[in-house]
N, C-alpha and C. Protein backbone atom coordinates (compact mmCIF):
# COMPACT_ATOMS: atom_id res chain seq x y z
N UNK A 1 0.83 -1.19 0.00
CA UNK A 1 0.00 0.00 0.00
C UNK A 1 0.88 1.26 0.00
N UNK A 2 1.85 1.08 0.80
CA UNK A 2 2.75 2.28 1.07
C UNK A 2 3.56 2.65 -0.37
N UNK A 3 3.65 1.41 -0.72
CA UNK A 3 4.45 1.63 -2.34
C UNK A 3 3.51 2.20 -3.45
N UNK A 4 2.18 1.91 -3.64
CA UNK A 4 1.06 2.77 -4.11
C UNK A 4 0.85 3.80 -4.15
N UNK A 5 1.54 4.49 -2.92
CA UNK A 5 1.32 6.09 -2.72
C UNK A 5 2.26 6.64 -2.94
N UNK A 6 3.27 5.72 -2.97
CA UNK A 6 5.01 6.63 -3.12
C UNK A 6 4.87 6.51 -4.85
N UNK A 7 4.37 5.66 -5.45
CA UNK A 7 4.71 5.18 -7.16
C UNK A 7 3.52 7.07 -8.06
N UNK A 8 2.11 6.72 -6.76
CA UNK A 8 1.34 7.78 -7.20
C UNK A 8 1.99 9.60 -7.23
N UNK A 9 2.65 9.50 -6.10
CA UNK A 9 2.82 10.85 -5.72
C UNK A 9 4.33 10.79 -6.66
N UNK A 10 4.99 9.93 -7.32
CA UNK A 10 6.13 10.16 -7.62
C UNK A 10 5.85 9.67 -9.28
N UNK A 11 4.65 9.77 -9.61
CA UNK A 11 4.04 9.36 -11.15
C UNK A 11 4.94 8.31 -11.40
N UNK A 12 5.09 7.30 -10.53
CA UNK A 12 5.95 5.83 -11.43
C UNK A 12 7.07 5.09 -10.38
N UNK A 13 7.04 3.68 -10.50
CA UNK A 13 7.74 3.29 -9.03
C UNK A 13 9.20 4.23 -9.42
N UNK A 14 8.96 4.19 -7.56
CA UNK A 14 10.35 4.67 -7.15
C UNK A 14 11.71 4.28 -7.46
N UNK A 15 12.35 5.47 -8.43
CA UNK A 15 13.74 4.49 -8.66
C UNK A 15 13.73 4.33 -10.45
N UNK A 16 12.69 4.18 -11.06
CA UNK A 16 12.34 3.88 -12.33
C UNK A 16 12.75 5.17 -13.10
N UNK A 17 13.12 4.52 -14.39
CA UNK A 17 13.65 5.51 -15.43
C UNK A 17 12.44 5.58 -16.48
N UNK A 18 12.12 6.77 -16.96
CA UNK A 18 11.54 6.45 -18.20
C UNK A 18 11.17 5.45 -18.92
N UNK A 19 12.05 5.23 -19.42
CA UNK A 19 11.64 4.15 -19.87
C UNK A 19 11.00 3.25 -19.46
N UNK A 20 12.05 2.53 -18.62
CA UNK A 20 11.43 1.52 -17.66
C UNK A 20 9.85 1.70 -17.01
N UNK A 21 9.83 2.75 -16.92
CA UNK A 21 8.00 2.88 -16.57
C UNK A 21 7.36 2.93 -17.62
N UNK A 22 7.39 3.07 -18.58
CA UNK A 22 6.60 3.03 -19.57
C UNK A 22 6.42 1.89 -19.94
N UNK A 23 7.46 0.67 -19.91
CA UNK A 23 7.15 -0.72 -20.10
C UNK A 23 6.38 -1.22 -18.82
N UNK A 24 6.70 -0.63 -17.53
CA UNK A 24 5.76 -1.58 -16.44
C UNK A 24 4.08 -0.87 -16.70
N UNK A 25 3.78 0.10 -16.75
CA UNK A 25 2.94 0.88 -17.23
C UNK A 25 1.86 -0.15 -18.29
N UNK A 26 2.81 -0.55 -19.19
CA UNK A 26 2.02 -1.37 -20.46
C UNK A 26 1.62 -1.91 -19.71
N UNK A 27 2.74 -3.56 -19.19
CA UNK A 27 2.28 -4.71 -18.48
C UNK A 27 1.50 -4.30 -17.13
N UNK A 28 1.00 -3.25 -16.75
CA UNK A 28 0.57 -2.75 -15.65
C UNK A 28 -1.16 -3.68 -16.19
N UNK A 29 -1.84 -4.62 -15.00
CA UNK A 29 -3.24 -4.84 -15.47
C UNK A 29 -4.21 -3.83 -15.92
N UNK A 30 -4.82 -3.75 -16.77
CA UNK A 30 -6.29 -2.78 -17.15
C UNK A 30 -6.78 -2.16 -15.44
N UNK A 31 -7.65 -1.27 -15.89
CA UNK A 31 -8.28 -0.69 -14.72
C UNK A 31 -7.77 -0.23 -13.40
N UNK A 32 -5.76 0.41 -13.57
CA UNK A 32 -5.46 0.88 -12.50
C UNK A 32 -6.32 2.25 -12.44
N UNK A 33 -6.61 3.16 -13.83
CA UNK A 33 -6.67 4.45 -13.10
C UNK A 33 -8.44 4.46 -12.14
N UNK A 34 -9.28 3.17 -12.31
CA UNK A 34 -10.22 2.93 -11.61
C UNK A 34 -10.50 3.53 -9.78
N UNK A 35 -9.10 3.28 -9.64
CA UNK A 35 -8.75 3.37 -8.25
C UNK A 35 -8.74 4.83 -7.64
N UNK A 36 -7.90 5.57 -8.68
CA UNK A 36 -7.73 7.10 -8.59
C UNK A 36 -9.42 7.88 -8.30
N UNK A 37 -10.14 7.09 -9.64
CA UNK A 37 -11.29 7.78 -10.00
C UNK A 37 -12.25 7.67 -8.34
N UNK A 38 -12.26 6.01 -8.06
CA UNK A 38 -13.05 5.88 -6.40
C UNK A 38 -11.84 7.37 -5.38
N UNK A 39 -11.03 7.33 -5.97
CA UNK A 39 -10.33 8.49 -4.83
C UNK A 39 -10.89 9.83 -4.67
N UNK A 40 -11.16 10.11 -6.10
CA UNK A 40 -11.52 11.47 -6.19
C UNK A 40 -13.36 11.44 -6.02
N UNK A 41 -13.72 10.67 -6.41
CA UNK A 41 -15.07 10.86 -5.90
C UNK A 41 -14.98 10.54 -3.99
N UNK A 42 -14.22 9.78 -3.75
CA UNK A 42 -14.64 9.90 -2.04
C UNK A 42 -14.27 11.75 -1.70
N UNK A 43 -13.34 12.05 -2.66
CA UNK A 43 -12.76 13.72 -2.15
C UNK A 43 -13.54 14.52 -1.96
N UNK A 44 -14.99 14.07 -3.47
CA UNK A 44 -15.61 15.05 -3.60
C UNK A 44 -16.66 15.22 -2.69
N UNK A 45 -17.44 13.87 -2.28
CA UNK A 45 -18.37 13.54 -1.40
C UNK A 45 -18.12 14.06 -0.04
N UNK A 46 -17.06 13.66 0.14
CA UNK A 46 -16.52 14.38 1.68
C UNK A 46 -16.35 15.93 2.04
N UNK A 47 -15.95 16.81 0.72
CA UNK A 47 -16.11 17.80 0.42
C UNK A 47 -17.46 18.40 0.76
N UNK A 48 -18.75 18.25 0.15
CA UNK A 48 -19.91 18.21 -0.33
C UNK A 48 -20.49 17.80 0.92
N UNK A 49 -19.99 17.17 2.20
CA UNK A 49 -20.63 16.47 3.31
C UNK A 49 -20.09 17.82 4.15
N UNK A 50 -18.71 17.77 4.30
CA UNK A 50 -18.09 18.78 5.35
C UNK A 50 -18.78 20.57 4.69
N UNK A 51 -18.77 20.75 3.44
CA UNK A 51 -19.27 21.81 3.57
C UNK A 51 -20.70 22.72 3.30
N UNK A 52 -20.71 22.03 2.40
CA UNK A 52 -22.20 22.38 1.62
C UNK A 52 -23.38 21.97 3.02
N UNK A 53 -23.94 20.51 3.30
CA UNK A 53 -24.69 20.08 4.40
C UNK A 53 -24.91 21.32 5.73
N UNK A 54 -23.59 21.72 5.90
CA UNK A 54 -23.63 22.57 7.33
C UNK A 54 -24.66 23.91 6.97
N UNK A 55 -24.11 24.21 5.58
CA UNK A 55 -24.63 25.83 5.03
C UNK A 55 -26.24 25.20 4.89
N UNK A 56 -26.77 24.62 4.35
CA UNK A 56 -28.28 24.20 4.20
C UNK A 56 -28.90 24.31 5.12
N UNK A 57 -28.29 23.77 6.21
CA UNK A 57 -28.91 23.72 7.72
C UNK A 57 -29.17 24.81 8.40
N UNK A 58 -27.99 25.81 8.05
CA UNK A 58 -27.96 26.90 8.67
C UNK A 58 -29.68 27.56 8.11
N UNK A 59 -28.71 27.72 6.82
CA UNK A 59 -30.27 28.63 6.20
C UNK A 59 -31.47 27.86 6.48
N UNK A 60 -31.40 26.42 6.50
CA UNK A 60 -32.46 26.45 6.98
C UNK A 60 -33.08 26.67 8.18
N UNK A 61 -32.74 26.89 9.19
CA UNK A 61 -33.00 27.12 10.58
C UNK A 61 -32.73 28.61 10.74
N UNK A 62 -32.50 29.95 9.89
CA UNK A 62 -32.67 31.22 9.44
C UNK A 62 -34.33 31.97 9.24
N UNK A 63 -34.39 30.83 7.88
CA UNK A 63 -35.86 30.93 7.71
C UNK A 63 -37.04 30.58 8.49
N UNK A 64 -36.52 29.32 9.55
CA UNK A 64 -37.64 28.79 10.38
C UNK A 64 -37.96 30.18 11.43
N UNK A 65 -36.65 31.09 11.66
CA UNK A 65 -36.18 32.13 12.66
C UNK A 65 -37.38 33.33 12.34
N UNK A 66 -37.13 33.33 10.68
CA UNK A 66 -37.73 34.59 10.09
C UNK A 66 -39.48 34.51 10.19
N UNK A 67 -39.28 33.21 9.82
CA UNK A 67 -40.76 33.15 9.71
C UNK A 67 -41.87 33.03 11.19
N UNK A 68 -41.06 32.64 12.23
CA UNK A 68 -41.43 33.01 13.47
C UNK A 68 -41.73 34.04 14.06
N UNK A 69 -41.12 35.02 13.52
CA UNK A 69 -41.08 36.70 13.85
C UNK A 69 -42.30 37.02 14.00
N UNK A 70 -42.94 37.82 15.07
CA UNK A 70 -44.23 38.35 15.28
C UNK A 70 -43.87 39.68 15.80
N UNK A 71 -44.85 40.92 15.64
CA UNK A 71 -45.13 42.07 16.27
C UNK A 71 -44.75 42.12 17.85
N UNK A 72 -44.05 43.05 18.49
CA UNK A 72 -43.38 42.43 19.75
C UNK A 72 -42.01 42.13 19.93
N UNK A 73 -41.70 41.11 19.03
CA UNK A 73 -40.25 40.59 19.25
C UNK A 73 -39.43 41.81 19.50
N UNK A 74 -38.20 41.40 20.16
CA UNK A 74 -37.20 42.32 20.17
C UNK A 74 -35.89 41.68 19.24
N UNK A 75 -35.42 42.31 18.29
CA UNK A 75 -34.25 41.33 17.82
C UNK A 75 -33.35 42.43 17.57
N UNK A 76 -32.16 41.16 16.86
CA UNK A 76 -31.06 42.13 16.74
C UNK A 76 -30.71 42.01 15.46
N UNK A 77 -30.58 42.91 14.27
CA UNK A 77 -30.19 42.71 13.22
C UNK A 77 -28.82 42.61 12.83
N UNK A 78 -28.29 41.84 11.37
CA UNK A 78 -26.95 41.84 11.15
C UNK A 78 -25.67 42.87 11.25
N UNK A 79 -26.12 44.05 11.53
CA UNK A 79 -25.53 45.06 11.51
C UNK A 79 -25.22 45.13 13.19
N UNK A 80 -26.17 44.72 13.91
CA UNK A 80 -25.93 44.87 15.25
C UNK A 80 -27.01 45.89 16.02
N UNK A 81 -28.05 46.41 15.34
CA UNK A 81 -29.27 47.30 15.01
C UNK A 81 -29.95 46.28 16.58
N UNK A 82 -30.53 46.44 17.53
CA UNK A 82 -31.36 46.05 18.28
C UNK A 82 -32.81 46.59 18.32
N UNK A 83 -33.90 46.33 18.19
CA UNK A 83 -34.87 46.59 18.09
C UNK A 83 -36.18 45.81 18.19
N UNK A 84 -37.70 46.57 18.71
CA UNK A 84 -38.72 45.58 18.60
C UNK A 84 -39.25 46.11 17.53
N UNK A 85 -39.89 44.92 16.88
CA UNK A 85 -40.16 44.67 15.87
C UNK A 85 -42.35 45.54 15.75
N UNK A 86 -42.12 46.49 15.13
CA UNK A 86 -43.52 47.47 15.19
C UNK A 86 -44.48 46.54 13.85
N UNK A 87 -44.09 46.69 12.87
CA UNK A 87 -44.76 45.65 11.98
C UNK A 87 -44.39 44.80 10.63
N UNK A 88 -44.67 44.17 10.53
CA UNK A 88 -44.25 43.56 9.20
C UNK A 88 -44.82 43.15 8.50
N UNK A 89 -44.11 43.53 7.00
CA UNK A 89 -44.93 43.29 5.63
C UNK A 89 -44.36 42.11 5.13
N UNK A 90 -44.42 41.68 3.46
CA UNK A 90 -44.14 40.58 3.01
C UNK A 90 -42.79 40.17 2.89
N UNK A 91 -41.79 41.43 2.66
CA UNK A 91 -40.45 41.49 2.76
C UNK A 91 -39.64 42.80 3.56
N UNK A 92 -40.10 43.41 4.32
CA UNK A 92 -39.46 44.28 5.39
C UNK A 92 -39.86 44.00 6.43
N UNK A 93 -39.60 44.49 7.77
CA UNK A 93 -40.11 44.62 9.21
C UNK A 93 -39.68 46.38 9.59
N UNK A 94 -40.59 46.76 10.12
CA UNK A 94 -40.49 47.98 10.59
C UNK A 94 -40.05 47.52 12.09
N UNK A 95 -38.28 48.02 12.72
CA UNK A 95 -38.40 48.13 13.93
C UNK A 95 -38.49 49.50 15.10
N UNK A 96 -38.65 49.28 15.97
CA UNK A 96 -38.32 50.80 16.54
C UNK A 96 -37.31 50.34 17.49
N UNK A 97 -36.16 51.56 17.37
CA UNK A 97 -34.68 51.43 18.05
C UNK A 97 -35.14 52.33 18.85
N UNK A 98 -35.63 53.13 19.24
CA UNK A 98 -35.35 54.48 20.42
C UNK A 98 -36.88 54.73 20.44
N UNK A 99 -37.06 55.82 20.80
CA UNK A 99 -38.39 57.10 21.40
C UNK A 99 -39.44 56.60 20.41
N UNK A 100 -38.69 57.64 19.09
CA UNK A 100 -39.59 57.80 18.44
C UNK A 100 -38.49 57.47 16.87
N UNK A 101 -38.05 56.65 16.94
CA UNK A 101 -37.33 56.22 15.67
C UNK A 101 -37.20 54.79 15.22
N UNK A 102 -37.84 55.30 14.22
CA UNK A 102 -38.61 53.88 13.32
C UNK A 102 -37.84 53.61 12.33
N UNK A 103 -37.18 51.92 11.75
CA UNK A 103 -36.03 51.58 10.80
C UNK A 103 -37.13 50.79 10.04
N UNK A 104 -36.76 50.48 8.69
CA UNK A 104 -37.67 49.37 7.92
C UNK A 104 -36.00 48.57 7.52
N UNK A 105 -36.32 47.29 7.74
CA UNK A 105 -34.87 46.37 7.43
C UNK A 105 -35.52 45.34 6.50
N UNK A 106 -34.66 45.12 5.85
CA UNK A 106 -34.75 43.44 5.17
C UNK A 106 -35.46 42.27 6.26
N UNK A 107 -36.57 41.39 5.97
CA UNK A 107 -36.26 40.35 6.81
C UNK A 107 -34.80 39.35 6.90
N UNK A 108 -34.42 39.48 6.00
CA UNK A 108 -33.09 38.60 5.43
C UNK A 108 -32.14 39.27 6.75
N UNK A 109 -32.35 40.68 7.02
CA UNK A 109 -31.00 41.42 8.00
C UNK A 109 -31.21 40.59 9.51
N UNK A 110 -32.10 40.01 9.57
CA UNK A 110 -32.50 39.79 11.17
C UNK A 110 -31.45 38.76 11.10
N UNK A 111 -30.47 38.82 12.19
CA UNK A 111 -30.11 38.23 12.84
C UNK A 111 -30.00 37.32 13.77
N UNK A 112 -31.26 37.42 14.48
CA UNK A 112 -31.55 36.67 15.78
C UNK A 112 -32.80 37.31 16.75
N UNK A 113 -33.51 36.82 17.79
CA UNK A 113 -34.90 37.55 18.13
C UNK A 113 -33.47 36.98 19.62
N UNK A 114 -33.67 37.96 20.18
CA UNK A 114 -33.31 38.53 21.79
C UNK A 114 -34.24 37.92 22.94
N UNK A 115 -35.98 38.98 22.60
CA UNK A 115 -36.84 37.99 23.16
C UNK A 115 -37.88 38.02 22.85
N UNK A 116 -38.95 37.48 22.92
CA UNK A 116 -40.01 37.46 21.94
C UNK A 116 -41.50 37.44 23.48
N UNK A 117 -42.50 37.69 22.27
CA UNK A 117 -43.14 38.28 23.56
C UNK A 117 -44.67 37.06 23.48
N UNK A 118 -44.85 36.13 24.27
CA UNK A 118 -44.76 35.19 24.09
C UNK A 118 -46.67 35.36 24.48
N UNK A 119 -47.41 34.17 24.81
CA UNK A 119 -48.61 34.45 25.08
C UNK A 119 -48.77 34.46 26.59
N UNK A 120 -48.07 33.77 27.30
CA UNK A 120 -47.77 34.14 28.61
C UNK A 120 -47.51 35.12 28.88
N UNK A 121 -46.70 35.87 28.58
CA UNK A 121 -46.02 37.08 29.20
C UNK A 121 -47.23 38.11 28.57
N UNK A 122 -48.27 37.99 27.62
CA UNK A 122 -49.36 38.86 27.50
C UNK A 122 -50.44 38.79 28.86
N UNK A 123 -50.61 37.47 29.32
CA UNK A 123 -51.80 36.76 30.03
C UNK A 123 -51.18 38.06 31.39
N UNK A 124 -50.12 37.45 31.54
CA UNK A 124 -49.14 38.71 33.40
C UNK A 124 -49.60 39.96 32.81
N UNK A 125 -48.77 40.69 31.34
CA UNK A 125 -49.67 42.00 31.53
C UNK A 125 -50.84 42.33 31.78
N UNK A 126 -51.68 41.68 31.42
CA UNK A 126 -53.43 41.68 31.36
C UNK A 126 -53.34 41.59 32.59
N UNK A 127 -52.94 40.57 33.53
CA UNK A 127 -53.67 40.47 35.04
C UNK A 127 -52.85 41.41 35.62
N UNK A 128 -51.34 42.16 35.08
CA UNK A 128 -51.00 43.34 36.32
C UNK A 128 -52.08 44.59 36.03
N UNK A 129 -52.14 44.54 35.10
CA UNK A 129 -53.24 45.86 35.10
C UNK A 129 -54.54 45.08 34.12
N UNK A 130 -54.98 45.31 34.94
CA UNK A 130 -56.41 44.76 34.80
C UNK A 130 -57.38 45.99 34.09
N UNK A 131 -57.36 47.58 35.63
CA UNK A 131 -57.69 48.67 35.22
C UNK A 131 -57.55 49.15 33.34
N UNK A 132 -56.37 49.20 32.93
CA UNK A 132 -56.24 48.97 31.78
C UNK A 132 -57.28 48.61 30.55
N UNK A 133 -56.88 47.87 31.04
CA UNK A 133 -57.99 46.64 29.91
C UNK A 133 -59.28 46.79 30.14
N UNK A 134 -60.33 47.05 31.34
CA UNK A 134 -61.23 47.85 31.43
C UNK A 134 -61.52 49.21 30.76
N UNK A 135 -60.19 50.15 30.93
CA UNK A 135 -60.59 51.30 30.37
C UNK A 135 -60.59 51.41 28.75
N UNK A 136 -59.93 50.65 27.78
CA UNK A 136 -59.69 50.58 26.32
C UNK A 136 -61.51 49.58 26.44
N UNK A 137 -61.65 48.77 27.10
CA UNK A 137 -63.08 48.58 26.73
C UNK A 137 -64.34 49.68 26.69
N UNK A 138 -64.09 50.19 27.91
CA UNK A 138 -64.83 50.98 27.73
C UNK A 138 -65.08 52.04 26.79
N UNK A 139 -64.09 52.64 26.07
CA UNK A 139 -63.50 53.33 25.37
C UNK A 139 -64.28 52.98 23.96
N UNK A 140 -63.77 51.73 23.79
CA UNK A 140 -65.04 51.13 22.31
C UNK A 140 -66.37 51.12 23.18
């Protein structure tokens, strides 16, 4: 085996003249470069496993991210932009960063949701202020 890799990496056994390889070469059996070819396809597969697979995953678990996004969230965009998220259309989100300052971003820019505002954490606001929620009724 070891002589296989020294004959490969050195295009012809070690030691051999021209010539002389070109005659073992002839008498060499059919179907050595068979071997090369299983080499380079394991290269490529392994290639194609180590890199491509990881990137799919990613994006895919991006989109599962994006499409989760609701009114509320707080996230952080690629830029490093922190913000909750005021509303969203088919391909932007309007967030608000400060007071009174409103950004429209790519959904693609979101980065990550910080924290999201969940149906629980609506149910606690409702019961800390109760008053509240009485007075917007009344109101309609």
């Amino acid at each position: 085996m070891y002589e296989k890799i020294l004959d490969f990496v050195n295009f012809g056994p070690a030691g051999a003249s021209d010539a002389q390889g070109v005659t073992e070469q002839a008498q060499a059996a059919p179907g050595g470069g068979f071997g090369s070819l299983i080499f380079l396809l394991v290269i490529l597969v392994l290639m194609w496993v180590m890199l491509f697979l990881p990137q799919r995953r990613q994006e895919k678990k991006h989109k599962e991210m994006i499409s989760s996004l609701k009114k509320g969230d707080k996230i952080v965009t690629s830029a490093g932009i922190i913000g909750k998220i005021v509303s969203i259309s088919n391909d932007t989100i309007r967030i608000a960063t400060g007071d009174r300052t409103e950004i429209d971003i790519t959904k693609n820019a979101v980065a990550g949701i910080l924290s999201s505002k969940s149906s629980a954490e609506e149910k606690v606001s409702e019961e800390e202020n109760p008053d509240e929620k009485e007075d917007v009724e009344k109101k309609k």
